[in-house]
Protein backbone atom coordinates (compact mmCIF):
# COMPACT_ATOMS: atom_id res chain seq x y z
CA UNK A 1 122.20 97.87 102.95
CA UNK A 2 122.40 99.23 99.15
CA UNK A 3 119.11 100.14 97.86
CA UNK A 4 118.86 99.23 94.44
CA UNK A 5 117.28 101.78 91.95
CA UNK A 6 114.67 100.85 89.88
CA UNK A 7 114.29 100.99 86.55
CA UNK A 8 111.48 102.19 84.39
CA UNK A 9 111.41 100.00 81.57
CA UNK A 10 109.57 99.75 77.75
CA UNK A 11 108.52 97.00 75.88
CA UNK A 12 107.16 98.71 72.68
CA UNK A 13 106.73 98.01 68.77
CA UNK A 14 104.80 96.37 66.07
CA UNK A 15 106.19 92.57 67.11
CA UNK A 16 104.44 89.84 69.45
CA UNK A 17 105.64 89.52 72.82
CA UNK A 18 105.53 92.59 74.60
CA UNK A 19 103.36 91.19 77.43
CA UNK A 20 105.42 87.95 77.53
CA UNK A 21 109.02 89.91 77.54
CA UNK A 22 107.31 91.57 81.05
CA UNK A 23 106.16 88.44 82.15
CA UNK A 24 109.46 86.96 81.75
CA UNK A 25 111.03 89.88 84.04
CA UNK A 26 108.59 89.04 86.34
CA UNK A 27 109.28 85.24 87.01
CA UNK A 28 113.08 86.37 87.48
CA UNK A 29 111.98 89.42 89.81
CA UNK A 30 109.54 86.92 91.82
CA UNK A 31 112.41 84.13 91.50
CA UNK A 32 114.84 86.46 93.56
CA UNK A 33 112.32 87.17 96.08
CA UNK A 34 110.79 90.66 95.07
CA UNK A 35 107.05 91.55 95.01
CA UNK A 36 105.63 91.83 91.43
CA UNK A 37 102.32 93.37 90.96
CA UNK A 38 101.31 93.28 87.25
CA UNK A 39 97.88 95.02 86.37
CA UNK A 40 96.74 93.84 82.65
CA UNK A 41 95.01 96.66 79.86
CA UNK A 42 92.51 96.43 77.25
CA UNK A 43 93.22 92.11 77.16
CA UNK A 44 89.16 92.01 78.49
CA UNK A 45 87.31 90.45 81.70
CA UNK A 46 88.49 87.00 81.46
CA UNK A 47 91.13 84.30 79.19
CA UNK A 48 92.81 81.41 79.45
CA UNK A 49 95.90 83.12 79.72
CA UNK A 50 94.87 85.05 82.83
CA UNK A 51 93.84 81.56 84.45
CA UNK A 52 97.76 81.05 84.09
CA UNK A 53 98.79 83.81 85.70
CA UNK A 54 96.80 83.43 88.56
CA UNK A 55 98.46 80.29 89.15
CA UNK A 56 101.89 82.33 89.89
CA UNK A 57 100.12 84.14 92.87
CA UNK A 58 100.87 84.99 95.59
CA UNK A 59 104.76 85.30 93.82
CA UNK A 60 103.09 87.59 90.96
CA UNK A 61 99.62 89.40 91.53
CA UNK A 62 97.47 89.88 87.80
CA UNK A 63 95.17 92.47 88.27
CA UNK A 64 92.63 93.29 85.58
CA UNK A 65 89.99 95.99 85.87
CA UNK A 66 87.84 95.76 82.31
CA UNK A 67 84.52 93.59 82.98
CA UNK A 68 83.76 92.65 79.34
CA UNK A 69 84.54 89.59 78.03
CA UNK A 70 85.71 90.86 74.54
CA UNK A 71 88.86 92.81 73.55
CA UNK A 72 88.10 96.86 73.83
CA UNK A 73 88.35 97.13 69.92
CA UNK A 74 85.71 95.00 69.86
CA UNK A 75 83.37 97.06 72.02
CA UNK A 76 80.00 98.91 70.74
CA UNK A 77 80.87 102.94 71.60
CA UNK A 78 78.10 102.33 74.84
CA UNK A 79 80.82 99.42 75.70
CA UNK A 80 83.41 101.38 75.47
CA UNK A 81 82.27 104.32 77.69
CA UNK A 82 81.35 101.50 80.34
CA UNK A 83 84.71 99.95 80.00
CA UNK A 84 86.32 102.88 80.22
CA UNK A 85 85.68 103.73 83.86
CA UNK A 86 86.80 100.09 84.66
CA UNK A 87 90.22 100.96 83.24
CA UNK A 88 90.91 104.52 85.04
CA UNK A 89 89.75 102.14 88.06
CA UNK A 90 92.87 100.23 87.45
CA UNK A 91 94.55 103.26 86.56
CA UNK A 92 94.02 104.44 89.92
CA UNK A 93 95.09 101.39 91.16
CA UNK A 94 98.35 101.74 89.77
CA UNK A 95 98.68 105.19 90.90
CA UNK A 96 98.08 104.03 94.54
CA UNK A 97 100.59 101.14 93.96
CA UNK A 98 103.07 103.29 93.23
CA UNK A 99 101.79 105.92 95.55
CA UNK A 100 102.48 104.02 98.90
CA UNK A 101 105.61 101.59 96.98
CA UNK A 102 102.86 98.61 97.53
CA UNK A 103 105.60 95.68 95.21
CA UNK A 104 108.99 96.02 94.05
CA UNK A 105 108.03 95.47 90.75
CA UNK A 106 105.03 97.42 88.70
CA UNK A 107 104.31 96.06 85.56
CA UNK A 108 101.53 98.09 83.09
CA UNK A 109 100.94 95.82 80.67
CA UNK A 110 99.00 97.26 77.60
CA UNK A 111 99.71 101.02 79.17
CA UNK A 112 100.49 102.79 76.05
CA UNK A 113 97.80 101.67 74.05
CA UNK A 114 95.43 103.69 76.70
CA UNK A 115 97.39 106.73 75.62
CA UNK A 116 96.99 105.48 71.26
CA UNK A 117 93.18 105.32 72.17
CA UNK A 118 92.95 108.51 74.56
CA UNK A 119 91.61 106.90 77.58
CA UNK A 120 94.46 108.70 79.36
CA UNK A 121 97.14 111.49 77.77
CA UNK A 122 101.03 110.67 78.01
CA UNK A 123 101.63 113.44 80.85
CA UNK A 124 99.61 110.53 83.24
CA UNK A 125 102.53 108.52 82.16
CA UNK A 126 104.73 111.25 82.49
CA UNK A 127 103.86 111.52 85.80
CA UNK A 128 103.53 107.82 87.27
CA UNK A 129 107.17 107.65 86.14
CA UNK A 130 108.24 110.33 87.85
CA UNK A 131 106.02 109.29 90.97
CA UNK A 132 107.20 105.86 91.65
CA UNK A 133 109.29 105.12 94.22
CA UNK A 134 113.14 105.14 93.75
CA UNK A 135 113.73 101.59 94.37
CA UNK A 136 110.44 100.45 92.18
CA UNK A 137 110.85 99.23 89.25
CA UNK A 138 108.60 100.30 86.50
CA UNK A 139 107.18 98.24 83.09
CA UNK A 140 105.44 99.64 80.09
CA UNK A 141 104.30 97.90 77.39
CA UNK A 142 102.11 98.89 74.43
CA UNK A 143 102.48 99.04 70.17
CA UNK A 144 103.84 102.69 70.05
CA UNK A 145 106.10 104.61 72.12
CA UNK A 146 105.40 108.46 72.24
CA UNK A 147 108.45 110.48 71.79
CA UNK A 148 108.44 112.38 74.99
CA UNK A 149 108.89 109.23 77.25
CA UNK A 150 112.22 108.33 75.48
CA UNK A 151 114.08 110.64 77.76
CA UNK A 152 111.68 109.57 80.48
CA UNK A 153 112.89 105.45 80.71
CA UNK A 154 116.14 104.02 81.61
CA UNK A 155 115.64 100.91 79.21
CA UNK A 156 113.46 100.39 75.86
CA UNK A 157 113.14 97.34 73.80
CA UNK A 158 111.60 97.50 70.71
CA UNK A 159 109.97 94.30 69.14
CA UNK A 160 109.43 94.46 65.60
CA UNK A 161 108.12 92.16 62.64
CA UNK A 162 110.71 90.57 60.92
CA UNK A 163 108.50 87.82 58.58
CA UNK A 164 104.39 87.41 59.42
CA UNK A 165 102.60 84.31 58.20
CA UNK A 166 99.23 84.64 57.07
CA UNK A 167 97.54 83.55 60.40
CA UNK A 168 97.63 85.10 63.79
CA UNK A 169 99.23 83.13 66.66
């Protein structure tokens, strides 16, 4: 049997639909039988949108590690040194994931933006990329890409703004 080699993959830029471009590999990873493990950043304890998700276990497992209930900008600085422990819990998480190949398919949703706010440093990137397991494959997503993990994916889509209305959706 041919192992296939996994990809590490980006999902970066300025545009909506980072998250959702992952989620959509997902549902075609889980379709073809593949376990997909997909730990969620700086989104906050609890939303709608994570009662979804749940409802695609046991095919796709959402982790999330923060405990508050709003988004980590939103956070008092006392928050924030709270929440951060949560995340390097899930940070370790995903370091043991890939440490002992736990799914086929790792998806760090948010990831990057823990490097924009300095929760973690690109060389803990670096170095879950260069950890994983051959046959893993491997999703980032976050609003900026830092230079030095160009040479460090295999694939990287960038989703930019083409026309904004004035109201978020």
């Amino acid at each position: 049997m041919i192992v296939e080699k996994g990809l590490v993959k980006i999902y970066c830029g300025e545009g909506k639909g980072k998250s959702t471009s992952s989620l959509g590999r997902a549902l075609v990873c889980a379709s073809e039988g593949k376990e997909v493990f997909m730990i969620q950043f700086l989104k906050g304890r609890h939303t709608g949108t994570l009662d979804f998700l749940k409802r695609l276990e046991p095919e796709v497992k959402v982790f999330r590690f923060e405990k508050m209930s709003k988004y980590y900008e939103n956070l008092s600085d006392d928050e924030k040194k709270e929440e951060n422990c949560n995340i390097r819990n899930g940070v370790n998480f995903a370091r043991k994931v890939i440490g002992i190949g736990e799914c086929d398919v790792l998806i760090l949703d948010e990831f990057l933006g823990l490097v924009d706010l300095g929760i973690i440093h690109v060389d803990d990137v670096i170095q879950l990329i260069r950890n994983k397991p051959e046959e893993m494959e491997l999703i980032l997503t976050g609003r900026n890409l830092p230079e030095v993990l160009v040479d460090e994916a295999d694939y990287i889509s960038q989703i930019g703004i083409v026309k904004k209305a004035d109201f978020e959706g």
